[in-house]
Protein backbone atom coordinates (compact mmCIF):
# COMPACT_ATOMS: atom_id res chain seq x y z
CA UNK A 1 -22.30 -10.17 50.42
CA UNK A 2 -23.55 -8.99 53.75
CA UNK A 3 -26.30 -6.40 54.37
CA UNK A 4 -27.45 -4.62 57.73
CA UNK A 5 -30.92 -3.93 57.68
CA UNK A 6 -33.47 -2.45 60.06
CA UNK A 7 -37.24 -4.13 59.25
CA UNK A 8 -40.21 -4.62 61.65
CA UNK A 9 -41.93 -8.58 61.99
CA UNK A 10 -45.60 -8.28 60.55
CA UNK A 11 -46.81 -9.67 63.69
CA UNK A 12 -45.01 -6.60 65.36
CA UNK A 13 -44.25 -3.43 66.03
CA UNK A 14 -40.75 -3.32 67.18
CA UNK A 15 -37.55 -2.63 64.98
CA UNK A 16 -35.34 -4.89 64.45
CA UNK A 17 -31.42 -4.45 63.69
CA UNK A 18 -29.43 -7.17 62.26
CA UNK A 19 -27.29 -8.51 58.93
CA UNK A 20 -28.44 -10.73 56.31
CA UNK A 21 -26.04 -12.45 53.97
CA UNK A 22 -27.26 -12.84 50.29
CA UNK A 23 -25.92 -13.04 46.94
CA UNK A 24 -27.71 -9.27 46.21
CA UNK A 25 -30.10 -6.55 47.32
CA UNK A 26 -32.81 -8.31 46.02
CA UNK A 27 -32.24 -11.50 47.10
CA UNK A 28 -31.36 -9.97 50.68
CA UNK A 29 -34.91 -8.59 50.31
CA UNK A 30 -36.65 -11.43 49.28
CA UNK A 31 -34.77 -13.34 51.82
CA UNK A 32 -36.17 -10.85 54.56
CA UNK A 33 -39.98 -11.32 53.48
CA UNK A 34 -39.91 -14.89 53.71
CA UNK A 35 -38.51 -14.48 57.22
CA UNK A 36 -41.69 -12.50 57.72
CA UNK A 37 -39.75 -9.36 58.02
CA UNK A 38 -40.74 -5.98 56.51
CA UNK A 39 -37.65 -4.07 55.18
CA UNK A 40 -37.39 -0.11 56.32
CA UNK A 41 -33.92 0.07 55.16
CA UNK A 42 -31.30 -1.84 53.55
CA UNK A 43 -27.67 -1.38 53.61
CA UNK A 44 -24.61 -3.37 51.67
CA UNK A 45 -21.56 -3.83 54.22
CA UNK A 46 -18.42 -2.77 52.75
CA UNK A 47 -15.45 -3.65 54.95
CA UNK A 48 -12.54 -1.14 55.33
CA UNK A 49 -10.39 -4.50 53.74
CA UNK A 50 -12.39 -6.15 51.45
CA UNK A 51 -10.27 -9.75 51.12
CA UNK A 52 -11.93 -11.05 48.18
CA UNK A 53 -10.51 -8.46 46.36
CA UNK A 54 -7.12 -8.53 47.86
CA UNK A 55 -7.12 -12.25 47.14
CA UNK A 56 -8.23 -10.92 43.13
CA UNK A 57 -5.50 -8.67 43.30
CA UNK A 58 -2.62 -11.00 44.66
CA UNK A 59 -3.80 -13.54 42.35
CA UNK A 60 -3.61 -12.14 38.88
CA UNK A 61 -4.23 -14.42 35.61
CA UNK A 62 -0.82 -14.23 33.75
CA UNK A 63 -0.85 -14.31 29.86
CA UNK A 64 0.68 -17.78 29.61
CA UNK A 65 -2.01 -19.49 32.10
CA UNK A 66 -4.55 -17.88 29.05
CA UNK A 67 -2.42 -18.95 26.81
CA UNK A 68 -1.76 -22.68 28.02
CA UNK A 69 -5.95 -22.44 28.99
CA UNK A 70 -6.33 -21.63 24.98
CA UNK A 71 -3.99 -24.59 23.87
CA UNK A 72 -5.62 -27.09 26.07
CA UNK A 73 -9.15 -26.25 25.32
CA UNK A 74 -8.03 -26.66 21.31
CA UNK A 75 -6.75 -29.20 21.51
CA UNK A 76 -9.68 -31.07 23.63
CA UNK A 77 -12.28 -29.80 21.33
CA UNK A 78 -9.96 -31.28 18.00
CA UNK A 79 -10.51 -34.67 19.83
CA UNK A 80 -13.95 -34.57 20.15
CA UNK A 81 -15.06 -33.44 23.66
CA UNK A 82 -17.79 -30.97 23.30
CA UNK A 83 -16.92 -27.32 25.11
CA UNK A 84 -18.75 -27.75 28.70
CA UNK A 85 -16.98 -30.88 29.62
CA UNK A 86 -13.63 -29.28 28.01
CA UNK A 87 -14.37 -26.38 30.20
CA UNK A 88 -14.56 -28.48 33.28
CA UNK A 89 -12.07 -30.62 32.47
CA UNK A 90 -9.64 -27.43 32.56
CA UNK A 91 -11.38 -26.25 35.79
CA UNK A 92 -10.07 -29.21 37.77
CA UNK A 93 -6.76 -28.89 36.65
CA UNK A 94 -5.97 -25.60 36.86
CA UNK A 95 -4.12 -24.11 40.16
CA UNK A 96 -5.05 -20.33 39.66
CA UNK A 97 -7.95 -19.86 42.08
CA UNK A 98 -8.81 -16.91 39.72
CA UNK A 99 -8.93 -18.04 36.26
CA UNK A 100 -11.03 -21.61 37.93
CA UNK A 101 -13.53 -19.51 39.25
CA UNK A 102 -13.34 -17.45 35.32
CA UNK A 103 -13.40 -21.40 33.84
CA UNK A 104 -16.57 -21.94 35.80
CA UNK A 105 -18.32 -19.13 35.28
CA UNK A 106 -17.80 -19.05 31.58
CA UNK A 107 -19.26 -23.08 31.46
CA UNK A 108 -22.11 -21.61 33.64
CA UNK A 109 -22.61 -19.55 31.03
CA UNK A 110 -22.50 -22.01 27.89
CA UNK A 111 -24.53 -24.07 29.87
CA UNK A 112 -27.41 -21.20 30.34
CA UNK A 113 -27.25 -21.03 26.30
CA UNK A 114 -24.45 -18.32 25.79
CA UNK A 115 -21.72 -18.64 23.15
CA UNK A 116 -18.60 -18.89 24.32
CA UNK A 117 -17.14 -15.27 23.29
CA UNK A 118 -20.17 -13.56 25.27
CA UNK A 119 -19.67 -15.68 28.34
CA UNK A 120 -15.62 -14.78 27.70
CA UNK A 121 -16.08 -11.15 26.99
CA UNK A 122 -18.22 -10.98 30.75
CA UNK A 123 -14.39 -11.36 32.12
CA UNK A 124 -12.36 -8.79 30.77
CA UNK A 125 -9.36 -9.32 33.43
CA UNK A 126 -8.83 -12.46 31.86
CA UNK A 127 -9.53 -12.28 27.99
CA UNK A 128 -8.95 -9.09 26.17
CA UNK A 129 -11.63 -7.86 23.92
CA UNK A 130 -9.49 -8.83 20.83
CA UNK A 131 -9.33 -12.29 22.53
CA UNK A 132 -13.19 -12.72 22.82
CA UNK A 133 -13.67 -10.65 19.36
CA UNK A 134 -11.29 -13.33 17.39
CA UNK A 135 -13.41 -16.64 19.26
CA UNK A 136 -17.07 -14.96 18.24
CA UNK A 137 -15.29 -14.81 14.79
CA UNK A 138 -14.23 -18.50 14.70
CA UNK A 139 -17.41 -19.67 16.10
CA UNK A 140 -19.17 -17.54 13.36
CA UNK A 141 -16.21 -19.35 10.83
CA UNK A 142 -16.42 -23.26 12.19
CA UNK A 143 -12.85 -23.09 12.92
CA UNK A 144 -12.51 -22.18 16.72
CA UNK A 145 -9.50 -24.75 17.46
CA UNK A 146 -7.51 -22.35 14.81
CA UNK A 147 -8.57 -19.72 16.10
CA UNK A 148 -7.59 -20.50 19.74
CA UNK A 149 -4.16 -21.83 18.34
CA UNK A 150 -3.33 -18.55 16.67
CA UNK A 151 -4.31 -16.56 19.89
CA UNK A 152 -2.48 -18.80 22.11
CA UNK A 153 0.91 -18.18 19.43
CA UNK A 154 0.13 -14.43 19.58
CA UNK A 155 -0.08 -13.93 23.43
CA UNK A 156 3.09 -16.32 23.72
CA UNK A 157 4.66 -14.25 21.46
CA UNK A 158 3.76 -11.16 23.78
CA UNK A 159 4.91 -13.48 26.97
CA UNK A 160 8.05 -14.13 25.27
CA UNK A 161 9.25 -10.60 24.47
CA UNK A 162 8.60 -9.20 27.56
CA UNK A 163 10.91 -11.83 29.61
CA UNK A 164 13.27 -10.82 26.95
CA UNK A 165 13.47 -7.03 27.76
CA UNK A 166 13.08 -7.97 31.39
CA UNK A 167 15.96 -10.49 31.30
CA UNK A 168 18.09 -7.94 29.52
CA UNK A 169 17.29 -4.73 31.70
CA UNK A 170 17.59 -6.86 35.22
CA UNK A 171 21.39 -6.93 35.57
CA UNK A 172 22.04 -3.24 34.61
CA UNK A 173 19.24 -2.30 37.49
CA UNK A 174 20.90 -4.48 39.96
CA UNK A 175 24.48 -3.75 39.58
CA UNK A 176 23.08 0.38 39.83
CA UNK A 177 20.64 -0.48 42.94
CA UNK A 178 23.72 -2.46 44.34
CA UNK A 179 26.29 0.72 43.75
CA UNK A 180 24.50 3.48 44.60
CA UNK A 181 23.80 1.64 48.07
CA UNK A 182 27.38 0.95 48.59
CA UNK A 183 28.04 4.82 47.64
CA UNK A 184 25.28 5.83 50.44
CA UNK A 185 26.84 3.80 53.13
CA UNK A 186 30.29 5.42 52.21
CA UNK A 187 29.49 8.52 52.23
CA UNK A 188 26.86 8.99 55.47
CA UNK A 189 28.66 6.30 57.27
CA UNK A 190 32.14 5.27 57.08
CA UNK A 191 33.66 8.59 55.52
CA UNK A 192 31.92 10.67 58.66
CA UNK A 193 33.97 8.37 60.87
CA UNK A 194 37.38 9.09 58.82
CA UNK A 195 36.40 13.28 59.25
CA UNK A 196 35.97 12.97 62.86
CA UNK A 197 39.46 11.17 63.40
CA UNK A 198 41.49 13.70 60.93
CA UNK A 199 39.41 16.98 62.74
CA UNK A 200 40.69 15.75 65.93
CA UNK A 201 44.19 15.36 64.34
CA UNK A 202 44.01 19.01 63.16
CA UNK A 203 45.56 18.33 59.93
CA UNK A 204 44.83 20.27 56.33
CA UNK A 205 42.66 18.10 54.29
CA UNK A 206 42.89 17.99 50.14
CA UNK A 207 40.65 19.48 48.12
CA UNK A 208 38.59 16.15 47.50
CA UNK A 209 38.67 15.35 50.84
CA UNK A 210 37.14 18.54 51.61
CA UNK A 211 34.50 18.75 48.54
CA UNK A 212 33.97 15.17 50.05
CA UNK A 213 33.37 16.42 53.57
CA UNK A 214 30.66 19.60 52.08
CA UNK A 215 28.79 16.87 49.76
CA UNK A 216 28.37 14.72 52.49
CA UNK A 217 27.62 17.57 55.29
CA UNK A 218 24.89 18.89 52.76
CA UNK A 219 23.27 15.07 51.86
CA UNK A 220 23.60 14.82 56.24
CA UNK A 221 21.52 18.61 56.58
CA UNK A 222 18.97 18.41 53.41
CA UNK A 223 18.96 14.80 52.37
CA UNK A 224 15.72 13.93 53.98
CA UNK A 225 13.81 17.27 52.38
CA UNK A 226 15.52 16.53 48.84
CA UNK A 227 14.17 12.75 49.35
CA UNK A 228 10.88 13.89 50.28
CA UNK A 229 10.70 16.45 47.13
CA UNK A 230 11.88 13.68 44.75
CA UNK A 231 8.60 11.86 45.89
CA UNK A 232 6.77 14.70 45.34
CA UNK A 233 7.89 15.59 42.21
CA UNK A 234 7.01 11.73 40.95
CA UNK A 235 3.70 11.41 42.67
CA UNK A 236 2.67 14.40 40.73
CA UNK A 237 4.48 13.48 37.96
CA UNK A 238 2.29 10.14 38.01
CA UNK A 239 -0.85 11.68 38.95
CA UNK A 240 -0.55 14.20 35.95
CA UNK A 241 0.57 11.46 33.26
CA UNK A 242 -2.86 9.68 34.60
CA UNK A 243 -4.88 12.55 32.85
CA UNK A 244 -5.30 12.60 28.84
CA UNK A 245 -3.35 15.59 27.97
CA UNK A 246 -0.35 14.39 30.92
CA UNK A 247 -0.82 10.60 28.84
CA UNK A 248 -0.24 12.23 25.52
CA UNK A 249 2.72 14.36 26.56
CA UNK A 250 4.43 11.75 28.13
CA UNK A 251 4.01 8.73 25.56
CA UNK A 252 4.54 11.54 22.92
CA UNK A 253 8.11 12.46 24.82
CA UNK A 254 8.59 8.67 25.07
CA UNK A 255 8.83 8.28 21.03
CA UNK A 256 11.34 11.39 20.89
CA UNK A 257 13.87 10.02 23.33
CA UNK A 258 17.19 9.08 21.46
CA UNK A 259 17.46 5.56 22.28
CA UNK A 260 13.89 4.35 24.15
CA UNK A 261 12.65 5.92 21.13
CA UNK A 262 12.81 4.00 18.32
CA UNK A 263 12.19 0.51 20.32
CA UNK A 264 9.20 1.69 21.65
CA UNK A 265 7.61 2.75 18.36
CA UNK A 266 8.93 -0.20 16.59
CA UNK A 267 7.48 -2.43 19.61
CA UNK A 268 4.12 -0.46 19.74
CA UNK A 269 3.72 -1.01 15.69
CA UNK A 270 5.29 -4.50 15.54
CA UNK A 271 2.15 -5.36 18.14
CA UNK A 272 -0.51 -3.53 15.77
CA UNK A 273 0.50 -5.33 12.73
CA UNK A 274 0.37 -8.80 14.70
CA UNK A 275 -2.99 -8.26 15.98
CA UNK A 276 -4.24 -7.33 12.66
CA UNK A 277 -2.80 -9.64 10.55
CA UNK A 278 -4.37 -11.96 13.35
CA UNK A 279 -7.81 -10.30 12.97
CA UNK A 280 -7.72 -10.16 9.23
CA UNK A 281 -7.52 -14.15 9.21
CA UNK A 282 -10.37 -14.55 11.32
CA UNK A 283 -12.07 -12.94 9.19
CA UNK A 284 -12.88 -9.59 11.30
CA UNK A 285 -13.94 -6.78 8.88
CA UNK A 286 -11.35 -4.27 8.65
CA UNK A 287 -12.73 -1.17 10.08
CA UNK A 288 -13.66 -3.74 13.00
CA UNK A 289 -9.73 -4.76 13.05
CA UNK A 290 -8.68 -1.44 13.44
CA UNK A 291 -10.94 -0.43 16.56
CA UNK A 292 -10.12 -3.57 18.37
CA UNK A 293 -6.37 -2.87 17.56
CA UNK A 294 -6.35 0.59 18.79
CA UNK A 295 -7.96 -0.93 22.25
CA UNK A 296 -4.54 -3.06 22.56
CA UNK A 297 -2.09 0.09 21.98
CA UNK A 298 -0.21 1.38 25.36
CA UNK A 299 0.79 4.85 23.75
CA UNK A 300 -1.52 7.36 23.02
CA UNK A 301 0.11 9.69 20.62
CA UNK A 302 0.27 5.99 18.34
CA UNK A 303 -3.30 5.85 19.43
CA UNK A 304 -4.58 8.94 17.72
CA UNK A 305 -2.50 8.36 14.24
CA UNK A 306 -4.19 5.26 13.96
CA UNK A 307 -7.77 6.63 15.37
CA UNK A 308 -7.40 9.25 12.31
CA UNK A 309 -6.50 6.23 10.05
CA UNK A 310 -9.39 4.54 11.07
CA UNK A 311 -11.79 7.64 10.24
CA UNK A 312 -10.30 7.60 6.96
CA UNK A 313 -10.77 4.23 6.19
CA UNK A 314 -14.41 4.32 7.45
CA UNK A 315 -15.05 7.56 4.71
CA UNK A 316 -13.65 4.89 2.06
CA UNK A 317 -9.78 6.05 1.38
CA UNK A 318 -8.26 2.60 2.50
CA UNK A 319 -5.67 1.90 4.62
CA UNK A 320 -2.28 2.68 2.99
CA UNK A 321 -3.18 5.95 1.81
CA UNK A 322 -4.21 7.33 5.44
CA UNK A 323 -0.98 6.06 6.88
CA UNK A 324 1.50 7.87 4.75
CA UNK A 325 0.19 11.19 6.32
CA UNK A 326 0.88 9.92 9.73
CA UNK A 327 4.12 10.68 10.50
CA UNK A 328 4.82 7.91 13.38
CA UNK A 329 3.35 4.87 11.30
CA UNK A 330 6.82 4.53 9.44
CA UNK A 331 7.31 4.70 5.53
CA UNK A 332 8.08 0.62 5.48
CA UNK A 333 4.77 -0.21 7.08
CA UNK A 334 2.47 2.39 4.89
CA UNK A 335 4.48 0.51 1.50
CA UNK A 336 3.98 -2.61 2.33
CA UNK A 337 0.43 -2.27 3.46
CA UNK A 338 -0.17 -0.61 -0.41
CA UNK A 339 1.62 -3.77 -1.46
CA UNK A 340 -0.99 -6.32 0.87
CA UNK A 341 -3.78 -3.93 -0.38
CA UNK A 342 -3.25 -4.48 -3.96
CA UNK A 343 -2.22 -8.16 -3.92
CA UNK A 344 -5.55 -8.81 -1.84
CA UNK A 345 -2.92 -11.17 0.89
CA UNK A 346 -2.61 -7.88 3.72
CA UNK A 347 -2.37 -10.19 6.51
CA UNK A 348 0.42 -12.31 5.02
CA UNK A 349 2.72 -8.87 4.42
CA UNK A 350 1.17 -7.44 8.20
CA UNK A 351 2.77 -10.64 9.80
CA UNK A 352 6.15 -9.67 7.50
CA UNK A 353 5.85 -6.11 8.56
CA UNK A 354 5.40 -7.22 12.19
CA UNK A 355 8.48 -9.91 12.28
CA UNK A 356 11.25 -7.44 10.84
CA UNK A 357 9.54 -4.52 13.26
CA UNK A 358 10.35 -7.32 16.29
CA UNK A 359 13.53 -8.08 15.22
CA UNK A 360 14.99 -4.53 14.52
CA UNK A 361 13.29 -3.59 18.11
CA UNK A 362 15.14 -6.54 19.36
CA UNK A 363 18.70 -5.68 17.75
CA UNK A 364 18.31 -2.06 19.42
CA UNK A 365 17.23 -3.05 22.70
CA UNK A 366 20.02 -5.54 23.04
CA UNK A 367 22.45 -2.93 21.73
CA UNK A 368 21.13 -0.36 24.38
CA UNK A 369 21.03 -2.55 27.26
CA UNK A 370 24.86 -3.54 26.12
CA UNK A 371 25.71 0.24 25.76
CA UNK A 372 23.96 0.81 29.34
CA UNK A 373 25.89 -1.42 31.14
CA UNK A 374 29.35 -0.19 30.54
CA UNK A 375 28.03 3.47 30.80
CA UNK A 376 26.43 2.37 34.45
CA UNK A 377 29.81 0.90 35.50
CA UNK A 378 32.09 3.84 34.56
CA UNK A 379 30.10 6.03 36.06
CA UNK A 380 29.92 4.62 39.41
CA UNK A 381 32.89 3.78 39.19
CA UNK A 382 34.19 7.10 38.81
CA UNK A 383 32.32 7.98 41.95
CA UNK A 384 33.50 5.47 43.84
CA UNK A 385 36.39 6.42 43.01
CA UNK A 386 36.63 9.46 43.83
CA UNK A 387 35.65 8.78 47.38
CA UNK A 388 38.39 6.32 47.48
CA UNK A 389 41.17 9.32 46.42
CA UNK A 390 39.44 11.25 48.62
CA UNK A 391 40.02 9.54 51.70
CA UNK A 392 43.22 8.01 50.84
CA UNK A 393 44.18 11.21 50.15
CA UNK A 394 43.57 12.51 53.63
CA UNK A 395 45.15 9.59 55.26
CA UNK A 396 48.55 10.45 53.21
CA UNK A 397 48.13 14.09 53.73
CA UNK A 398 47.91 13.52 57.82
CA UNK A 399 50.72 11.19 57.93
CA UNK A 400 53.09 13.67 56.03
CA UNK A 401 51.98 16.38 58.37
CA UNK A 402 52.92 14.14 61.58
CA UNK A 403 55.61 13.16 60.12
């Protein structure tokens, strides 16, 4: 980091202005007095682009380098090599600038006398807290090559769902991106050109051409202010779901939508029961399961119910019991968490829960996503054609008038 500074040489009286570069504002400091320099003022120079953090920002650590990092480092510690020379073993052959320099840092660490979870939890863009919480508990257990197995399965598990709903939802977005272009070059471009010609002719128009004519005379006059108050409307739209109550309302309208609906709740609770049927065979206690689960959830109305579960279970009335009076933790999951409870094996019947959760979540999406896609295409094709009639229309009207 760079500092200005303006200090006066003990020798001296004059001030002196210049920059100092030093790992912090001590160092810069202490850097200073061994110059022979006596500090008035010291100042940390923030550029208006800071480039190390652009670089941090372009280059992200995806889930599956973590999860190939976890796999590798298993399987180097099942054959022997002890964790610092794992560590840098992994450094060298890893081609994410970012998660090296996270790989380095963390065998800095280890080598100062830190466990590995502390020196992972000090990078939280990299390794969630359930990621760091599970390792402390498999160090604690003597089983940390399980332990970074079963993580590396449950992120890949994440990795693999999410190309899945991508994959699925990519074609409908094109083909509507690609139409709706096609329908704005029609209509502000090539149709203006057609009204021209027939106004010069003088001939009566149909009544598409002419709706035609006043939809695209209107988009020509106001499009620009109806763009620019779409944009408004979103940015505060965004801003507002950024706040608590505008985060509640909006995942909250999420789980009530008639298709997204279902899928997301299923997806949301599919995720909680995999993470704590993970915990659970670490060996996490379970009121210690259910705060680091809660940490993992993206929608907050699923986020309270199972905040109010976990007061409940902390004032001793289980688990089960508190999620049958929550109405969005649904009636399967509170029966067979009674069932886990009594048999004493809840992690086993969590990982059940969670694999019929996925694959019901799965079933919908693919049936919405095949439902979308003809919807999509008769629509726009109805537009389109409509502007076709339109202007073949006009062109059979004008000929029978010359004619």
């Amino acid at each position: 980091m760079d500092f200005s500074y303006v200090a006066y040489a003990e020798e001296g009286r004059a001030l002196i202005r210049g920059k100092v570069s030093a790992s912090s504002e001590e160092a810069a400091a202490e850097l200073l007095s061994y110059g022979g320099y006596r500090v008035i003022s010291l100042r940390l120079i923030r550029p208006l682009l800071d480039m190390e953090k652009l670089r941090a920002y372009f280059a992200k650590i995806k889930s599956a380098e973590v999860v190939m990092f976890s796999r590798q480092l298993a399987l180097l510690l099942e054959s022997g090599t002890d964790i610092v020379t794992s560590l840098d073993l992994l450094q060298s052959q890893v081609s994410n600038q970012a998660l090296q320099k996270v790989i380095k840092g963390v065998a800095e660490d280890i080598r100062g006398g830190s466990a590995l979870s502390l020196a992972l939890s000090k990078h939280p863009d990299a390794f969630s807290p359930m990621y760091y919480r599970a390792i402390a508990a498999g160090e604690q257990g003597g089983n940390l090559e399980v332990v970074l197995r079963q993580m590396a399965d449950y992120m890949e598990r994440g990795v693999v769902t999410q190309k899945k709903i991508k994959g699925a939802l990519t074609y409908p977005i094109i083909v509507a991106v690609v139409a709706i272009g096609v329908v704005v070059v029609m209509v502000t471009l090539v149709f203006p050109t057609f009204v021209s010609f027939y106004a010069q002719l003088g001939a009566e128009l149909p009544l598409a051409t002419r709706i035609l004519i006043s939809i695209s005379n209107w988009l020509s006059a106001y499009g620009l202010y109806l763009l620019l108050g779409f944009i408004i409307v979103v940015g505060a739209a965004y801003l507002y779901s950024k706040t608590p109550t505008g985060r509640y309302r909006w995942d909250s309208m999420m789980l009530r939508l008639p298709l997204v609906g279902r899928i997301v709740q299923l997806s949301e609770l599919s995720r909680c029961c995999r993470t704590m049927a993970l915990l659970i065979t670490v060996g996490l206690p379970l009121p210690e399961v259910l705060a680091i689960t809660i940490r993992g959830i993206g929608n907050k109305a699923i986020d309270e119910s199972l905040t109010e579960v976990q007061h409940q279970l902390i004032r001793g009335e289980g688990l089960s019991r508190p999620m049958g009076k929550e109405h969005l933790i649904l009636p399967l999951m509170t029966q067979m968490v009674s069932v886990g409870e009594e048999t004493g094996n809840l992690e086993t019947t969590l990982t059940t829960i969670a694999e019929s959760f996925e694959t019901e979540a799965n079933d919908k999406t693919n049936a919405a996503v095949a439902m979308i896609q003809p919807i999509v295409t008769v629509i726009l094709g109805l537009f389109i054609g409509f502007i076709v009639l339109a202007m073949m229309s006009a062109m059979y009207s004008v000929y029978s008038q010359l004619g």
